[in-house]
PDB file of N, CA and C in Angstrom:
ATOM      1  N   UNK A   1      18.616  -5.876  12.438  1.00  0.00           N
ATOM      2  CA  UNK A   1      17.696  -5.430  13.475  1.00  0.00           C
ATOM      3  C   UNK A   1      16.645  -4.497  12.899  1.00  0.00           C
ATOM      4  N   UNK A   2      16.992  -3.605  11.992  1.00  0.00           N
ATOM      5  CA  UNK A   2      16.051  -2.492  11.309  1.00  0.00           C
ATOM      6  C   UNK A   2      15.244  -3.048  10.506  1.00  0.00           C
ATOM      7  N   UNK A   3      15.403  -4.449   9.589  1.00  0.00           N
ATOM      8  CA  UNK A   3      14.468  -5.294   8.630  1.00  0.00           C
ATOM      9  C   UNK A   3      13.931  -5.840  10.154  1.00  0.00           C
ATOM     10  N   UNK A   4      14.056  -6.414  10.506  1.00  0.00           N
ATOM     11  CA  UNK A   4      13.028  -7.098  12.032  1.00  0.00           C
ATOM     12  C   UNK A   4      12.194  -6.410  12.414  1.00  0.00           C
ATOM     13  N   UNK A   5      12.514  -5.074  13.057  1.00  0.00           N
ATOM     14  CA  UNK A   5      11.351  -4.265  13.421  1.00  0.00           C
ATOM     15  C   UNK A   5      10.334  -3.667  12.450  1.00  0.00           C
ATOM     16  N   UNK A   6      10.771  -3.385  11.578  1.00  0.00           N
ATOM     17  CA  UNK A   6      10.314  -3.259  10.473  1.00  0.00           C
ATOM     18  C   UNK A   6       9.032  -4.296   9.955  1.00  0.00           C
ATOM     19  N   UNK A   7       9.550  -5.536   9.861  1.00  0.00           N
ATOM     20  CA  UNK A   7       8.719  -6.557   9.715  1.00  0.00           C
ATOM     21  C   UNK A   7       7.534  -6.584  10.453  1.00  0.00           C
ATOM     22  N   UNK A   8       8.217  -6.535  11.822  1.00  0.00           N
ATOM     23  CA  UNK A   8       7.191  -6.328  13.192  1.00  0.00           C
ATOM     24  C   UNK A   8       6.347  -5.043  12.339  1.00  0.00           C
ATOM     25  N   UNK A   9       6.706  -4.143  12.343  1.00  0.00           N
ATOM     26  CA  UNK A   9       5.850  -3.221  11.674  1.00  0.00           C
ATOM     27  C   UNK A   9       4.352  -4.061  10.461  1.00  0.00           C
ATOM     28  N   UNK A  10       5.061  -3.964   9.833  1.00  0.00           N
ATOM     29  CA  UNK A  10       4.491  -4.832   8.650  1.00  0.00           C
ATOM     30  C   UNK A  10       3.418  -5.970   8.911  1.00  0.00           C
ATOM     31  N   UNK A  11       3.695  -6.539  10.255  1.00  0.00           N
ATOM     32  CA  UNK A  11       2.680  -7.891  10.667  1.00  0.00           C
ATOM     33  C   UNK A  11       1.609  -7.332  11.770  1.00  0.00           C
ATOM     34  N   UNK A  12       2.241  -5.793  12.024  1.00  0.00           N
ATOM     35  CA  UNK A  12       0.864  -5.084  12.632  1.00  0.00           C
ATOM     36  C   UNK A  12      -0.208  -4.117  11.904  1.00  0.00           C
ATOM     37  N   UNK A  13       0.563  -3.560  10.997  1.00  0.00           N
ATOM     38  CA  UNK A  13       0.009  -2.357  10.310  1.00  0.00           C
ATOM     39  C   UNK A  13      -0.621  -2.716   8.637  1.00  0.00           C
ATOM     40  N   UNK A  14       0.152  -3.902   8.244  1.00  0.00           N
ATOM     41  CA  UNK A  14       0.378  -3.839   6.767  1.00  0.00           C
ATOM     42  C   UNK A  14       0.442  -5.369   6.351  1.00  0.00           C
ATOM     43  N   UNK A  15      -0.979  -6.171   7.280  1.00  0.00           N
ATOM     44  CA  UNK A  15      -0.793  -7.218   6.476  1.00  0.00           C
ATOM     45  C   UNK A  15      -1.500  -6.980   4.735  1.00  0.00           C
ATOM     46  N   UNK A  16      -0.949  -8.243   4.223  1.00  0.00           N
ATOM     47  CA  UNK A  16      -1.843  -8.009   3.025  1.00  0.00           C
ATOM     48  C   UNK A  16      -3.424  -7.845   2.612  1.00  0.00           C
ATOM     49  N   UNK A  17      -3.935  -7.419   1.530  1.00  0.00           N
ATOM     50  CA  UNK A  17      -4.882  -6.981   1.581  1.00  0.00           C
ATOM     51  C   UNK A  17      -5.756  -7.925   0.613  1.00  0.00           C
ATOM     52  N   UNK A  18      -7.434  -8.551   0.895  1.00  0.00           N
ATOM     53  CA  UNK A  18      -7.856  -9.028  -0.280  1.00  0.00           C
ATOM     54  C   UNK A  18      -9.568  -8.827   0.354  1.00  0.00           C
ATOM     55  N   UNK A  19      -9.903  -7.837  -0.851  1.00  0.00           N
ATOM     56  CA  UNK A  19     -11.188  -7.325  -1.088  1.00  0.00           C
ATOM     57  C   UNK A  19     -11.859  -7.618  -2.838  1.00  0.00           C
ATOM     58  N   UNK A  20     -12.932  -8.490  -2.315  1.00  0.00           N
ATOM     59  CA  UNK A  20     -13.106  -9.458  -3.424  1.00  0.00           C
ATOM     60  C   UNK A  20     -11.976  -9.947  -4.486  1.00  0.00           C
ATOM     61  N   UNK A  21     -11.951  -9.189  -5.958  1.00  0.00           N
ATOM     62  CA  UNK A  21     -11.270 -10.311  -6.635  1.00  0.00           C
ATOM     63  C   UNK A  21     -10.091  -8.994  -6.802  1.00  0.00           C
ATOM     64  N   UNK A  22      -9.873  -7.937  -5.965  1.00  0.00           N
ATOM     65  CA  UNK A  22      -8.811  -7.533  -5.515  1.00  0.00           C
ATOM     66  C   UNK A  22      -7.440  -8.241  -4.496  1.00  0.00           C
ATOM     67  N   UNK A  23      -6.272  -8.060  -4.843  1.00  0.00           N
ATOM     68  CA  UNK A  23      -5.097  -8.432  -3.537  1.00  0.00           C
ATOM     69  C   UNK A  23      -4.232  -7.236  -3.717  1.00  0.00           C
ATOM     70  N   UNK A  24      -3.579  -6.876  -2.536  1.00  0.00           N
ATOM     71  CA  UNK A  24      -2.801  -6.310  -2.302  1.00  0.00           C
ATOM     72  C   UNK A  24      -1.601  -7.069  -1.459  1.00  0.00           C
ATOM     73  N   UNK A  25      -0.562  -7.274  -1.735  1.00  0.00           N
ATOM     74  CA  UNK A  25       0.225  -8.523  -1.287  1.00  0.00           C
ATOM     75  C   UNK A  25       1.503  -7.192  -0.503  1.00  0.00           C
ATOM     76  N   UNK A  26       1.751  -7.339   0.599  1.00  0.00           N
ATOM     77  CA  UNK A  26       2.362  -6.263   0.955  1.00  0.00           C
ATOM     78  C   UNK A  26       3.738  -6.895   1.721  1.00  0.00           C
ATOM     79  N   UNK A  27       5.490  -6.260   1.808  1.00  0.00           N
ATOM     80  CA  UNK A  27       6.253  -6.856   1.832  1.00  0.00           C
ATOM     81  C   UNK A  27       7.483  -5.897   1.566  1.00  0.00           C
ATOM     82  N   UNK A  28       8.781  -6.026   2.280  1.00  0.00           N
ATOM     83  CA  UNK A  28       9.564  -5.076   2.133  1.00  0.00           C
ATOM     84  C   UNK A  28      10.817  -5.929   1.399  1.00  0.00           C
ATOM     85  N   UNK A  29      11.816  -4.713   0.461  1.00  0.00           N
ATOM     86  CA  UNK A  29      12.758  -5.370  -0.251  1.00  0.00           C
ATOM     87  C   UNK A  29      13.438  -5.683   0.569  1.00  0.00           C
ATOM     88  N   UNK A  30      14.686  -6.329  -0.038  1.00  0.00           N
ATOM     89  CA  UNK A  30      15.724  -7.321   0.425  1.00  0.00           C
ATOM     90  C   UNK A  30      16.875  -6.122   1.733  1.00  0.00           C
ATOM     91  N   UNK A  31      16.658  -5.086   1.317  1.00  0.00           N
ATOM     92  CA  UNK A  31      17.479  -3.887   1.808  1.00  0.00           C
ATOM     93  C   UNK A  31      16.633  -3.442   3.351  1.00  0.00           C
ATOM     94  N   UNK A  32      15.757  -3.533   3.447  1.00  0.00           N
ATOM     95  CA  UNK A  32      14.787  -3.338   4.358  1.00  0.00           C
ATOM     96  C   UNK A  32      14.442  -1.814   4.206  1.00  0.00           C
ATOM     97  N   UNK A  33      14.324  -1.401   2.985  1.00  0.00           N
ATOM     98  CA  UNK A  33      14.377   0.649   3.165  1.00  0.00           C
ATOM     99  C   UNK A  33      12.477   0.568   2.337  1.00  0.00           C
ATOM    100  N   UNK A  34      12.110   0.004   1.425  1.00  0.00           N
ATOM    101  CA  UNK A  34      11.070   0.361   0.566  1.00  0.00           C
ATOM    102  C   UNK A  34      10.134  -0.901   1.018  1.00  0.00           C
ATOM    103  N   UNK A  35       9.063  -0.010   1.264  1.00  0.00           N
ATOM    104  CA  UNK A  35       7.913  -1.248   1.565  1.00  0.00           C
ATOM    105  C   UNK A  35       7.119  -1.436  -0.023  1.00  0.00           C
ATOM    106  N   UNK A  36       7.103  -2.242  -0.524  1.00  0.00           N
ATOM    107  CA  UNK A  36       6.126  -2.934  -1.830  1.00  0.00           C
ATOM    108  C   UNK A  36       4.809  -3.147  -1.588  1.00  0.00           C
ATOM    109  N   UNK A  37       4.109  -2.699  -2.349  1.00  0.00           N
ATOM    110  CA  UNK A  37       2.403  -3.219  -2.497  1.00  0.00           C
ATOM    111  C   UNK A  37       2.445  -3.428  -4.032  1.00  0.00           C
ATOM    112  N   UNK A  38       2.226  -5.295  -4.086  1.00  0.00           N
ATOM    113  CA  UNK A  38       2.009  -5.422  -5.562  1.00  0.00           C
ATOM    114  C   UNK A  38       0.052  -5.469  -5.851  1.00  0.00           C
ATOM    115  N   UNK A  39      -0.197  -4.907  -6.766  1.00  0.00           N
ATOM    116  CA  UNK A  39      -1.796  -5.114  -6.842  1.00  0.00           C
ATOM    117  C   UNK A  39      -1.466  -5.897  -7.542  1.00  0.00           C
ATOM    118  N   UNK A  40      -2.722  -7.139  -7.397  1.00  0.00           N
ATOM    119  CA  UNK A  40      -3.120  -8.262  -8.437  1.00  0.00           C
ATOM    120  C   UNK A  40      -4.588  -8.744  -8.437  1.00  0.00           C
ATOM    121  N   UNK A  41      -5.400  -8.814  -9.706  1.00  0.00           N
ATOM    122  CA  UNK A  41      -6.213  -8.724  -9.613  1.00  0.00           C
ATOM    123  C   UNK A  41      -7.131  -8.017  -9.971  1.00  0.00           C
ATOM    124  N   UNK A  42      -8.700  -8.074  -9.627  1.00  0.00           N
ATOM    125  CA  UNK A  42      -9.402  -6.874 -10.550  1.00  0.00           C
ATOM    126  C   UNK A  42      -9.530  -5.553  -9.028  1.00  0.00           C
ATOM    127  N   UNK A  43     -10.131  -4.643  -9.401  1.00  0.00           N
ATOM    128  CA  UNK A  43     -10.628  -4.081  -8.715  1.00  0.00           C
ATOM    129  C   UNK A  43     -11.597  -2.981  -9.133  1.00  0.00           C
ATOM    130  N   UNK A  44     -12.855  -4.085  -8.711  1.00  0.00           N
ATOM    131  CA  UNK A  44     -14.327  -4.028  -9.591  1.00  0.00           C
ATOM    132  C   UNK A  44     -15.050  -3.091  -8.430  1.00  0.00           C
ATOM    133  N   UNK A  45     -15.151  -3.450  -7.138  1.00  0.00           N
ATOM    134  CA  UNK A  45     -15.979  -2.892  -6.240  1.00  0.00           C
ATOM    135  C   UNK A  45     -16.146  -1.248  -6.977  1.00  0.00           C
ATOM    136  N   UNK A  46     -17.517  -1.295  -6.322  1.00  0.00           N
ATOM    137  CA  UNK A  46     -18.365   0.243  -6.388  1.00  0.00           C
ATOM    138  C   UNK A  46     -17.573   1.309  -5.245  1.00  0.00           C
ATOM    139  N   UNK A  47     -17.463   0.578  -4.276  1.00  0.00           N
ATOM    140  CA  UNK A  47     -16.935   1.930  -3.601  1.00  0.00           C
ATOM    141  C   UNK A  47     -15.496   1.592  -2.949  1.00  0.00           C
ATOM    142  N   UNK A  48     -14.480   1.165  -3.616  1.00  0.00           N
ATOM    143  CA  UNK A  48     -13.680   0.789  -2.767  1.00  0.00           C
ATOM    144  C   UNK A  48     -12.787   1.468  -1.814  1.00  0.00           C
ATOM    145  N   UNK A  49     -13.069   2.784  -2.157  1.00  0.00           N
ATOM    146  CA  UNK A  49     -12.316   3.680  -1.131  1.00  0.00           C
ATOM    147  C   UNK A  49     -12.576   3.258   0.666  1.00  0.00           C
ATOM    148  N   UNK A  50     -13.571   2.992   0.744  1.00  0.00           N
ATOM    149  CA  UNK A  50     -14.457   2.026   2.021  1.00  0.00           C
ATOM    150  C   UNK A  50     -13.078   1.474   2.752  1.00  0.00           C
ATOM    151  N   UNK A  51     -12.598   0.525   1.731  1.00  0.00           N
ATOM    152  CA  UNK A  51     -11.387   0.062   2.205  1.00  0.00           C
ATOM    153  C   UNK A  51     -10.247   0.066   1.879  1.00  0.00           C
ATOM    154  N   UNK A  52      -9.982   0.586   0.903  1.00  0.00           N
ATOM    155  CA  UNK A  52      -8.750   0.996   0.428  1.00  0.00           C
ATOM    156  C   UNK A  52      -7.840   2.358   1.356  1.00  0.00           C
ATOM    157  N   UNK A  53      -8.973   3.327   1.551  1.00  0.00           N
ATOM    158  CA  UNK A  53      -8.386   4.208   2.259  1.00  0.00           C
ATOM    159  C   UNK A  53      -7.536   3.916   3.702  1.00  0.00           C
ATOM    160  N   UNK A  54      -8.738   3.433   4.199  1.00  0.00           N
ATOM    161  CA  UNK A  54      -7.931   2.740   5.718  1.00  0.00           C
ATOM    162  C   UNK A  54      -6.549   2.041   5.507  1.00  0.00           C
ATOM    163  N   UNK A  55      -6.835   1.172   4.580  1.00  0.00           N
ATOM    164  CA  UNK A  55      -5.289   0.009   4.950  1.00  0.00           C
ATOM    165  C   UNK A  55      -4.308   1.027   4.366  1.00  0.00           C
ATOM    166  N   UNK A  56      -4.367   1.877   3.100  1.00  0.00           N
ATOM    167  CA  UNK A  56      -3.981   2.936   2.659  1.00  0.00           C
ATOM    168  C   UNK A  56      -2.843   3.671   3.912  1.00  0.00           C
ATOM    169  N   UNK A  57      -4.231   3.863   4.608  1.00  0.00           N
ATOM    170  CA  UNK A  57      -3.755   5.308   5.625  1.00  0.00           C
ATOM    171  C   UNK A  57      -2.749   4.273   6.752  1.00  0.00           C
ATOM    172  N   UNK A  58      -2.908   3.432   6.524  1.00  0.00           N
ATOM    173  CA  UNK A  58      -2.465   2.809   7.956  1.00  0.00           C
ATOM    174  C   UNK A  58      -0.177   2.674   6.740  1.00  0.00           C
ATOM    175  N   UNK A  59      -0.747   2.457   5.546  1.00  0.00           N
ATOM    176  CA  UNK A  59       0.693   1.748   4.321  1.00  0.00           C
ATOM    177  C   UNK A  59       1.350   3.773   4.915  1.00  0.00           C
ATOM    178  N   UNK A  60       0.824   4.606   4.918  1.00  0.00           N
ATOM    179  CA  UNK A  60       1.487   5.896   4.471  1.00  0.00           C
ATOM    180  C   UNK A  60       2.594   5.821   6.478  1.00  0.00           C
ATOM    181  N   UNK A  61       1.658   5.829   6.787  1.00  0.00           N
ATOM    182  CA  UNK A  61       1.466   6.012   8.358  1.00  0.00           C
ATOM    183  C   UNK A  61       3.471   4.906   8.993  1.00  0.00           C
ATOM    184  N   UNK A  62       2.987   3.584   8.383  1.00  0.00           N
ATOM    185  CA  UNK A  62       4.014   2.901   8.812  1.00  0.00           C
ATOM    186  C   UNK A  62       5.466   3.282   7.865  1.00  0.00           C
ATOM    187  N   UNK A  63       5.101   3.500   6.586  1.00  0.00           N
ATOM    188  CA  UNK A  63       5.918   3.977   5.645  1.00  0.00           C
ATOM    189  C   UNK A  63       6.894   4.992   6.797  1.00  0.00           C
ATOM    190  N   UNK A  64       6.029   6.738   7.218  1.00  0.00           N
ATOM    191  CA  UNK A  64       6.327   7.747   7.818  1.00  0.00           C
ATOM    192  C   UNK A  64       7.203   7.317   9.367  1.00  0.00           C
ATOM    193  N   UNK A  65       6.371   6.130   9.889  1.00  0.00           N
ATOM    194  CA  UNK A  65       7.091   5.670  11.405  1.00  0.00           C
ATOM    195  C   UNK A  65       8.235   4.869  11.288  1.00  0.00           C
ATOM    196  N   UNK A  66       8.639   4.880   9.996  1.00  0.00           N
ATOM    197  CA  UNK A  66       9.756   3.928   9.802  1.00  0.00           C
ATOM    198  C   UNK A  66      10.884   4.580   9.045  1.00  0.00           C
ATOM    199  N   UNK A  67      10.459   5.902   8.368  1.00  0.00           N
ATOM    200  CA  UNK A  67      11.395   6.232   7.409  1.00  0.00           C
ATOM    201  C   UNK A  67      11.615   5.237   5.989  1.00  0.00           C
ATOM    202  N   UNK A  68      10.418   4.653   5.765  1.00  0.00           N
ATOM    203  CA  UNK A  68      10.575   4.054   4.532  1.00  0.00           C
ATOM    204  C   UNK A  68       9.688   4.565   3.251  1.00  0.00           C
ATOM    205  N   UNK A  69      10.650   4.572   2.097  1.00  0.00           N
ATOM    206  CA  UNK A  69       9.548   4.723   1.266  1.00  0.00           C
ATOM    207  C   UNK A  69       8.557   3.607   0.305  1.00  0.00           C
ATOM    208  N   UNK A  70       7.732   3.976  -0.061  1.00  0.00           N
ATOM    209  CA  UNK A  70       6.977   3.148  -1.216  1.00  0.00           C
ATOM    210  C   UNK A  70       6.783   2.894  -2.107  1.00  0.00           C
ATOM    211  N   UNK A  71       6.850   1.928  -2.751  1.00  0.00           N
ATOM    212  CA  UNK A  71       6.335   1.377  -4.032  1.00  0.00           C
ATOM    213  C   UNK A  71       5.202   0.696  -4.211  1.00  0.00           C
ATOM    214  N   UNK A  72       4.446   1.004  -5.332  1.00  0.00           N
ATOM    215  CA  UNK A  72       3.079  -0.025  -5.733  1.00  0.00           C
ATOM    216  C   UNK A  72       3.400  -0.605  -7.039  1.00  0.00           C
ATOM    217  N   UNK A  73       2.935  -1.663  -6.956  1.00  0.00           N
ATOM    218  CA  UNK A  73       3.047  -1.924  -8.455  1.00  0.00           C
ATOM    219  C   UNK A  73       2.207  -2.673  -8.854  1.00  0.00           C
ATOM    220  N   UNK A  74       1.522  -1.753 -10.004  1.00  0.00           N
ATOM    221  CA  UNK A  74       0.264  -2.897 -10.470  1.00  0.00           C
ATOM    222  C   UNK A  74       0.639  -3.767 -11.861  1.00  0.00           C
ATOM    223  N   UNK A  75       1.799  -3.866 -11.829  1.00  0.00           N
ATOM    224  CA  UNK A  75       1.910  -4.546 -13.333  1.00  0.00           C
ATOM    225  C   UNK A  75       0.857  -6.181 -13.037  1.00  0.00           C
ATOM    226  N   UNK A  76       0.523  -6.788 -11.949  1.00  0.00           N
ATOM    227  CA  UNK A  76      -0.343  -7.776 -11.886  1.00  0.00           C
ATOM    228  C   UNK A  76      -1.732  -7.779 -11.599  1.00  0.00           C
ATOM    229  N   UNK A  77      -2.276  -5.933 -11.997  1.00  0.00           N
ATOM    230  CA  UNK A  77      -3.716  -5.977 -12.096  1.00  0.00           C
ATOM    231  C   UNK A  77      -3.968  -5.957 -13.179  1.00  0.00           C
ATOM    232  N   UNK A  78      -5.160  -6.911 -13.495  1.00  0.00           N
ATOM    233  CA  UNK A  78      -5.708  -7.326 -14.397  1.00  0.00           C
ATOM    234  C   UNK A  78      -6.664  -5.720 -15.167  1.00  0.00           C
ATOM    235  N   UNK A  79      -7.464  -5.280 -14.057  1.00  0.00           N
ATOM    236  CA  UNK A  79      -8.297  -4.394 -14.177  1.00  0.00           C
ATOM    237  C   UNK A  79      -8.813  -3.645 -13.036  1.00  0.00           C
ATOM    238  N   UNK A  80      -8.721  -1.852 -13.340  1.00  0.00           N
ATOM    239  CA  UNK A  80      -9.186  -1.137 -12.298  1.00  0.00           C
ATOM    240  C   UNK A  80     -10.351  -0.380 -12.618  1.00  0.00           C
ATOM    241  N   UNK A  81     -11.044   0.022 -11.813  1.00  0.00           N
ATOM    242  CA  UNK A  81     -12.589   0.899 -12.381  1.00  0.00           C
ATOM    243  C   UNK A  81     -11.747   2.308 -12.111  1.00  0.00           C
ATOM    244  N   UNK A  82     -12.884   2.873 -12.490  1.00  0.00           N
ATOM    245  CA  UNK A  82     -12.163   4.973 -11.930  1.00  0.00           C
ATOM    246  C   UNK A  82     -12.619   4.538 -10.661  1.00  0.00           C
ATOM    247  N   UNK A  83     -13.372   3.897  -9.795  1.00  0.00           N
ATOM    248  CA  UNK A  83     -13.733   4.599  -8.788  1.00  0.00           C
ATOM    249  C   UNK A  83     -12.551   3.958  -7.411  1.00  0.00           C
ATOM    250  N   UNK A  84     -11.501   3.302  -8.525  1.00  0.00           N
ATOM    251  CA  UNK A  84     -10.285   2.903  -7.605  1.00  0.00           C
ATOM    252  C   UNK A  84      -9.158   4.059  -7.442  1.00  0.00           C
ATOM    253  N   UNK A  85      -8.982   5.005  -8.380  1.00  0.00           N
ATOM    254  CA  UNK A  85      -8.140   6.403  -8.972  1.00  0.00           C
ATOM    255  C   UNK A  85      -8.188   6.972  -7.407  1.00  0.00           C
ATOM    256  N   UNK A  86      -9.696   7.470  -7.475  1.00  0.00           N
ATOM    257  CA  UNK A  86      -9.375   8.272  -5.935  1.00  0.00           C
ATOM    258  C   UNK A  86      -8.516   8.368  -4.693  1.00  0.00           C
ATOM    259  N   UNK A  87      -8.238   7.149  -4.415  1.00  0.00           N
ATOM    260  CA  UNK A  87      -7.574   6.543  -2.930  1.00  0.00           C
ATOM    261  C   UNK A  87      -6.631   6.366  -3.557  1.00  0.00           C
ATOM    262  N   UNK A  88      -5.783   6.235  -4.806  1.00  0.00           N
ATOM    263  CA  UNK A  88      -4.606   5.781  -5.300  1.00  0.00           C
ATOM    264  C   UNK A  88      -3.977   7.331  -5.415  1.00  0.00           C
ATOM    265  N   UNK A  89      -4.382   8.373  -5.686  1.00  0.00           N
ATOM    266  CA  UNK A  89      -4.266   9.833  -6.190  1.00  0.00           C
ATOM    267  C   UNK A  89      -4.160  10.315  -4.823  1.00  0.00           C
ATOM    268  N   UNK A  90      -5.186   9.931  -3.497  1.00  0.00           N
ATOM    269  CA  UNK A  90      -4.768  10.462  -2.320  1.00  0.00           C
ATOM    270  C   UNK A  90      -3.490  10.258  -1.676  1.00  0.00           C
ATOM    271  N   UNK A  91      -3.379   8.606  -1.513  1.00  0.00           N
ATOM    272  CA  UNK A  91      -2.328   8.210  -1.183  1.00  0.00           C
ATOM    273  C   UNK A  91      -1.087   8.383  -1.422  1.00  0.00           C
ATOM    274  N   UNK A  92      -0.825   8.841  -2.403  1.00  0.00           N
ATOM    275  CA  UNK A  92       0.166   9.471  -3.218  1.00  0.00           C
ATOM    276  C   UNK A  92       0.207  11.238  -2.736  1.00  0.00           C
ATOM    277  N   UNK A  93      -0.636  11.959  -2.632  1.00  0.00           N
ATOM    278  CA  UNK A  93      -0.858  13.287  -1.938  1.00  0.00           C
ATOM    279  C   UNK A  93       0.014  13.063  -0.691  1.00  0.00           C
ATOM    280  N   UNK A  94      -0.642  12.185  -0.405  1.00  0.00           N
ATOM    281  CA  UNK A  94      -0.219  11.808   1.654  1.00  0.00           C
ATOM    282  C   UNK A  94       1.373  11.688   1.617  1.00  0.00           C
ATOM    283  N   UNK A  95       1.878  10.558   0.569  1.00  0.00           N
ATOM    284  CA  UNK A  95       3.313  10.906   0.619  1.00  0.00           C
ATOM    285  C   UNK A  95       3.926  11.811   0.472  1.00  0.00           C
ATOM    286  N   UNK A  96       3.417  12.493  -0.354  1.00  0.00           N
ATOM    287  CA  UNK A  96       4.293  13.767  -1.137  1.00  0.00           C
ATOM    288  C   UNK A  96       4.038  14.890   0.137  1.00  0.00           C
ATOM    289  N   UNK A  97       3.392  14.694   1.245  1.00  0.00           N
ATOM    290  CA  UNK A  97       3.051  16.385   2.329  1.00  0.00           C
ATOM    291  C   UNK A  97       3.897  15.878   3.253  1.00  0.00           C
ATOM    292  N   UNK A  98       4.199  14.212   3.635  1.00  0.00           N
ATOM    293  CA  UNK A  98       4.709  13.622   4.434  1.00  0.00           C
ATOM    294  C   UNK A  98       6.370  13.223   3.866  1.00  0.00           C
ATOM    295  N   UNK A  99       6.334  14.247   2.874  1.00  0.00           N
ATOM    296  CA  UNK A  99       8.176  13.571   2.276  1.00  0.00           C
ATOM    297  C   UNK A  99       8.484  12.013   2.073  1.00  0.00           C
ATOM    298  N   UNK A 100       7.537  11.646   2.395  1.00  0.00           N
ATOM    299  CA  UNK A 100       7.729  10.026   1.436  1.00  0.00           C
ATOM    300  C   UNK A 100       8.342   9.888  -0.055  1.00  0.00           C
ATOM    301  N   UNK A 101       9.711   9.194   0.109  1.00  0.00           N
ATOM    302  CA  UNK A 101       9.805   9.009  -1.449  1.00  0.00           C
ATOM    303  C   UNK A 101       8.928   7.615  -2.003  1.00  0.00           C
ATOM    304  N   UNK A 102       8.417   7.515  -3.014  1.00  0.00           N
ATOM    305  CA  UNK A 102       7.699   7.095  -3.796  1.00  0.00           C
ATOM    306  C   UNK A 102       7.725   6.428  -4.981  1.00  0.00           C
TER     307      UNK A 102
END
């Protein structure tokens, strides 16, 4: 029942993400406790905080309404600019004030 709602969570808050030749493929483990964001892909954009932050704020947000924590994993990005660091460095802030394990 807790992976179900959860899911439900996930198909409102946290579908996956694809901003140009960026993806963010989003999805919870087999346990239903840790939500996954694998990056794959480049992430070239000039300003991507634009959108990164939002779906971001929305990953911390459902993480917090669920009691789950997070993982990212970019072992399938190809390539990131600095101006992707920012929103990755916040988001990570946001967990750590919000007791998110990580």
């Amino acid at each position: 029942m807790r992976l179900e709602r959860y899911n439900d969570a996930v198909n409102v808050f946290m579908q996956s993400l694809e901003q140009g030749n960026l993806k963010i493929d989003a999805s919870v483990d087999a346990d239903g406790q840790r939500l996954l964001l694998k990056w794959i892909g480049k992430s070239v954009d000039a300003d991507p905080a634009a959108v990164l932050d939002t779906y971001l704020d929305g990953v911390v947000k459902t993480a917090a309404q669920n009691g789950y924590s997070l993982e990212m994993d970019f072992s399938s990005l190809d390539y990131m600019n600095s101006s992707t660091v920012p929103p990755i460095i916040r988001v990570i802030g946001d967990l750590h004030r919000q007791n998110i394990p990580g």
